[in-house]
C-alpha atoms as a PDB file:
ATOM      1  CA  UNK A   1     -52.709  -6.353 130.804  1.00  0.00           C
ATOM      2  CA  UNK A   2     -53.381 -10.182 131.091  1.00  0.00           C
ATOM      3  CA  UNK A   3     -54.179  -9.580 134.382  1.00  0.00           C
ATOM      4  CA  UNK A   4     -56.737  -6.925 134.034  1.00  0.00           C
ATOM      5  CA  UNK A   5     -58.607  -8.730 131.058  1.00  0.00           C
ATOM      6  CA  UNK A   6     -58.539 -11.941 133.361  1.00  0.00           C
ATOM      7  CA  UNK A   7     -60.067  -9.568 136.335  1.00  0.00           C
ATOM      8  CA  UNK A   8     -62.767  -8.043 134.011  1.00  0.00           C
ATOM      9  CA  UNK A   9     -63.774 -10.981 132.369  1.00  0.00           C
ATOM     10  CA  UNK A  10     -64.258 -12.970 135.649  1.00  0.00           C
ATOM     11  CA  UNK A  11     -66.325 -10.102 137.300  1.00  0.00           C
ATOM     12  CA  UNK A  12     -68.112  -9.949 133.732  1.00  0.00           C
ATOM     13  CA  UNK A  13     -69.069 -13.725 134.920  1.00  0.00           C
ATOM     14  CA  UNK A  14     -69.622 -13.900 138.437  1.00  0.00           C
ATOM     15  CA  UNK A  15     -69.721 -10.423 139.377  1.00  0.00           C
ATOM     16  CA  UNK A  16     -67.178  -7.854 140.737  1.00  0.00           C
ATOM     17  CA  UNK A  17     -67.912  -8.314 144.509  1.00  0.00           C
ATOM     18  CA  UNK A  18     -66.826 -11.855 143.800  1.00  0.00           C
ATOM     19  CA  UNK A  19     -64.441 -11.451 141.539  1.00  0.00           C
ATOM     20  CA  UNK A  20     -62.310  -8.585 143.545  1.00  0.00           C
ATOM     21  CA  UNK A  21     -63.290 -10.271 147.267  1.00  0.00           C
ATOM     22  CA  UNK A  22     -60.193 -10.160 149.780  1.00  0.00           C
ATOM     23  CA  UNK A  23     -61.609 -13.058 151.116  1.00  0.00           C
ATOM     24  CA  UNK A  24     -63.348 -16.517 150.611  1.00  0.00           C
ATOM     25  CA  UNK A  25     -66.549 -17.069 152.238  1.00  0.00           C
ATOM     26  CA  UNK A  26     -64.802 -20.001 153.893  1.00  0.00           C
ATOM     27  CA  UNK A  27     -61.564 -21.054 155.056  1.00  0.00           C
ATOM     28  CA  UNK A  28     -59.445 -22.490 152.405  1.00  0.00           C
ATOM     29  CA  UNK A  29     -56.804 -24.030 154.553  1.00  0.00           C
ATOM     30  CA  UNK A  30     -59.331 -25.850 156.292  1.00  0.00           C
ATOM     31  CA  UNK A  31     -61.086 -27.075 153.429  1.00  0.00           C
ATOM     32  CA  UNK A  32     -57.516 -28.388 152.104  1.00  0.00           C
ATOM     33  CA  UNK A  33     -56.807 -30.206 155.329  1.00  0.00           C
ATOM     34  CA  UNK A  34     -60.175 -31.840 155.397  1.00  0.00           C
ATOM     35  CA  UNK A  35     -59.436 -33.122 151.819  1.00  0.00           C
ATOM     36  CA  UNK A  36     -55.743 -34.110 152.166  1.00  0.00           C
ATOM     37  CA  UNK A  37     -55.935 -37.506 151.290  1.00  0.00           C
ATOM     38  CA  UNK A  38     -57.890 -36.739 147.974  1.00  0.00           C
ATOM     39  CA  UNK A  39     -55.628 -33.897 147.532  1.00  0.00           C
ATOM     40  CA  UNK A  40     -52.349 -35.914 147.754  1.00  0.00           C
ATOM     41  CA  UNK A  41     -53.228 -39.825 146.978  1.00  0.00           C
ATOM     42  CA  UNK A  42     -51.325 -39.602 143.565  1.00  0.00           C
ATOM     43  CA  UNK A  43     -48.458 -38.073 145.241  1.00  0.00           C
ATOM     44  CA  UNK A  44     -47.404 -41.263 147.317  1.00  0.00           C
ATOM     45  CA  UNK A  45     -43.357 -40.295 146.680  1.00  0.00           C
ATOM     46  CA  UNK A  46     -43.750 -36.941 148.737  1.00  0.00           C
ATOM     47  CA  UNK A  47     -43.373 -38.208 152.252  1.00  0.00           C
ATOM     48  CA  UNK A  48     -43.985 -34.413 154.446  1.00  0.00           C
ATOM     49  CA  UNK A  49     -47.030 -32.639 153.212  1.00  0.00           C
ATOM     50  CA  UNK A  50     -47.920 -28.885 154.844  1.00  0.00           C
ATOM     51  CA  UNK A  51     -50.683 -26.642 154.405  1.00  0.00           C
ATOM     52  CA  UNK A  52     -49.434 -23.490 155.681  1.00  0.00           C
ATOM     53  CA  UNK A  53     -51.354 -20.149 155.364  1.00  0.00           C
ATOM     54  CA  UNK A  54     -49.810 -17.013 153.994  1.00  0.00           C
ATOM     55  CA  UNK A  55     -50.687 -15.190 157.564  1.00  0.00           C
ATOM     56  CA  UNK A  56     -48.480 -17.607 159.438  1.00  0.00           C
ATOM     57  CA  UNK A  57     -45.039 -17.109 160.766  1.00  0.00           C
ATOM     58  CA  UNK A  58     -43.907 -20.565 159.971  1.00  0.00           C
ATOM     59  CA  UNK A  59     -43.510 -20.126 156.194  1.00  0.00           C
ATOM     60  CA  UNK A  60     -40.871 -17.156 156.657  1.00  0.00           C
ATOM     61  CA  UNK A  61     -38.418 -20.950 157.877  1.00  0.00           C
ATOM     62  CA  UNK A  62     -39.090 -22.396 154.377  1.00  0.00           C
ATOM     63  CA  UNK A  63     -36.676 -20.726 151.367  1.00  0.00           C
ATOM     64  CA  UNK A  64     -38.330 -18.459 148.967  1.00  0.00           C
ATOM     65  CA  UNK A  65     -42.350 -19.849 149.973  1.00  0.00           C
ATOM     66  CA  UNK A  66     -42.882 -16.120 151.678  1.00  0.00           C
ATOM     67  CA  UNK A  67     -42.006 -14.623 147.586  1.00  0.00           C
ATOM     68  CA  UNK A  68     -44.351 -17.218 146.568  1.00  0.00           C
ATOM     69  CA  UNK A  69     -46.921 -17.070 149.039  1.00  0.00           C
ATOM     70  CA  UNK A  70     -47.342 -13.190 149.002  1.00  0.00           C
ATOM     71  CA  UNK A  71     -48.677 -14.166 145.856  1.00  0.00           C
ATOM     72  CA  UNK A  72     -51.281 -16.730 146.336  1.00  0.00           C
ATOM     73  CA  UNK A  73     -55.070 -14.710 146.257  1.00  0.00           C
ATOM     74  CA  UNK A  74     -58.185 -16.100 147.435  1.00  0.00           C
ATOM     75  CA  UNK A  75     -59.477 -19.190 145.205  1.00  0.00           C
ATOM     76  CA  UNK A  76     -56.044 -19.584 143.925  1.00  0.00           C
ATOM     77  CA  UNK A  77     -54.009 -21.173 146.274  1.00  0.00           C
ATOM     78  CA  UNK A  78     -49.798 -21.424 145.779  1.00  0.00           C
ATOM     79  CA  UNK A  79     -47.227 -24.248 145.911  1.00  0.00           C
ATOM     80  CA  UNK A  80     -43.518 -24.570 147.002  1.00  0.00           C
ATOM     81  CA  UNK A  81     -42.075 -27.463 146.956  1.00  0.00           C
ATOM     82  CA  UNK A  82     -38.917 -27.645 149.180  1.00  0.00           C
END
């Protein structure tokens, strides 16, 4: 029930088109790539960095990221670390 009093009380706030939305009104692995170095500049230890989206083929190579990725929804990204 977390889930659907999280769901209710963000359409309660910025509506339910927004708040149920399939999609963002941009592309989010884009945006990430565009702000990599922001993104990552604290993480100077991690030497391979990828932005993969959940619709490409290439995360099925990488152990248990397709589990975590079928669960990313828009405006709320996943990580794996591998």
């Amino acid at each position: 029930m977390k889930f659907a009093a999280f769901v209710v009380k963000e359409a309660t706030e910025v509506g339910k088109d927004q708040a149920l939305m399939q999609r963002m009104p941009f592309d989010e692995k884009d945006l990430a790539e565009s702000n990599r170095v922001f993104l990552f500049e604290n993480m100077a230890s991690i030497k391979n960095i990828s932005i993969v989206a959940k619709e490409d083929a290439s995360i099925d190579a990488i152990e248990g990221a397709r589990a975590v990725a079928d669960n990313a929804v828009p405006g709320k990204p996943s990580i794996v670390f591998h």
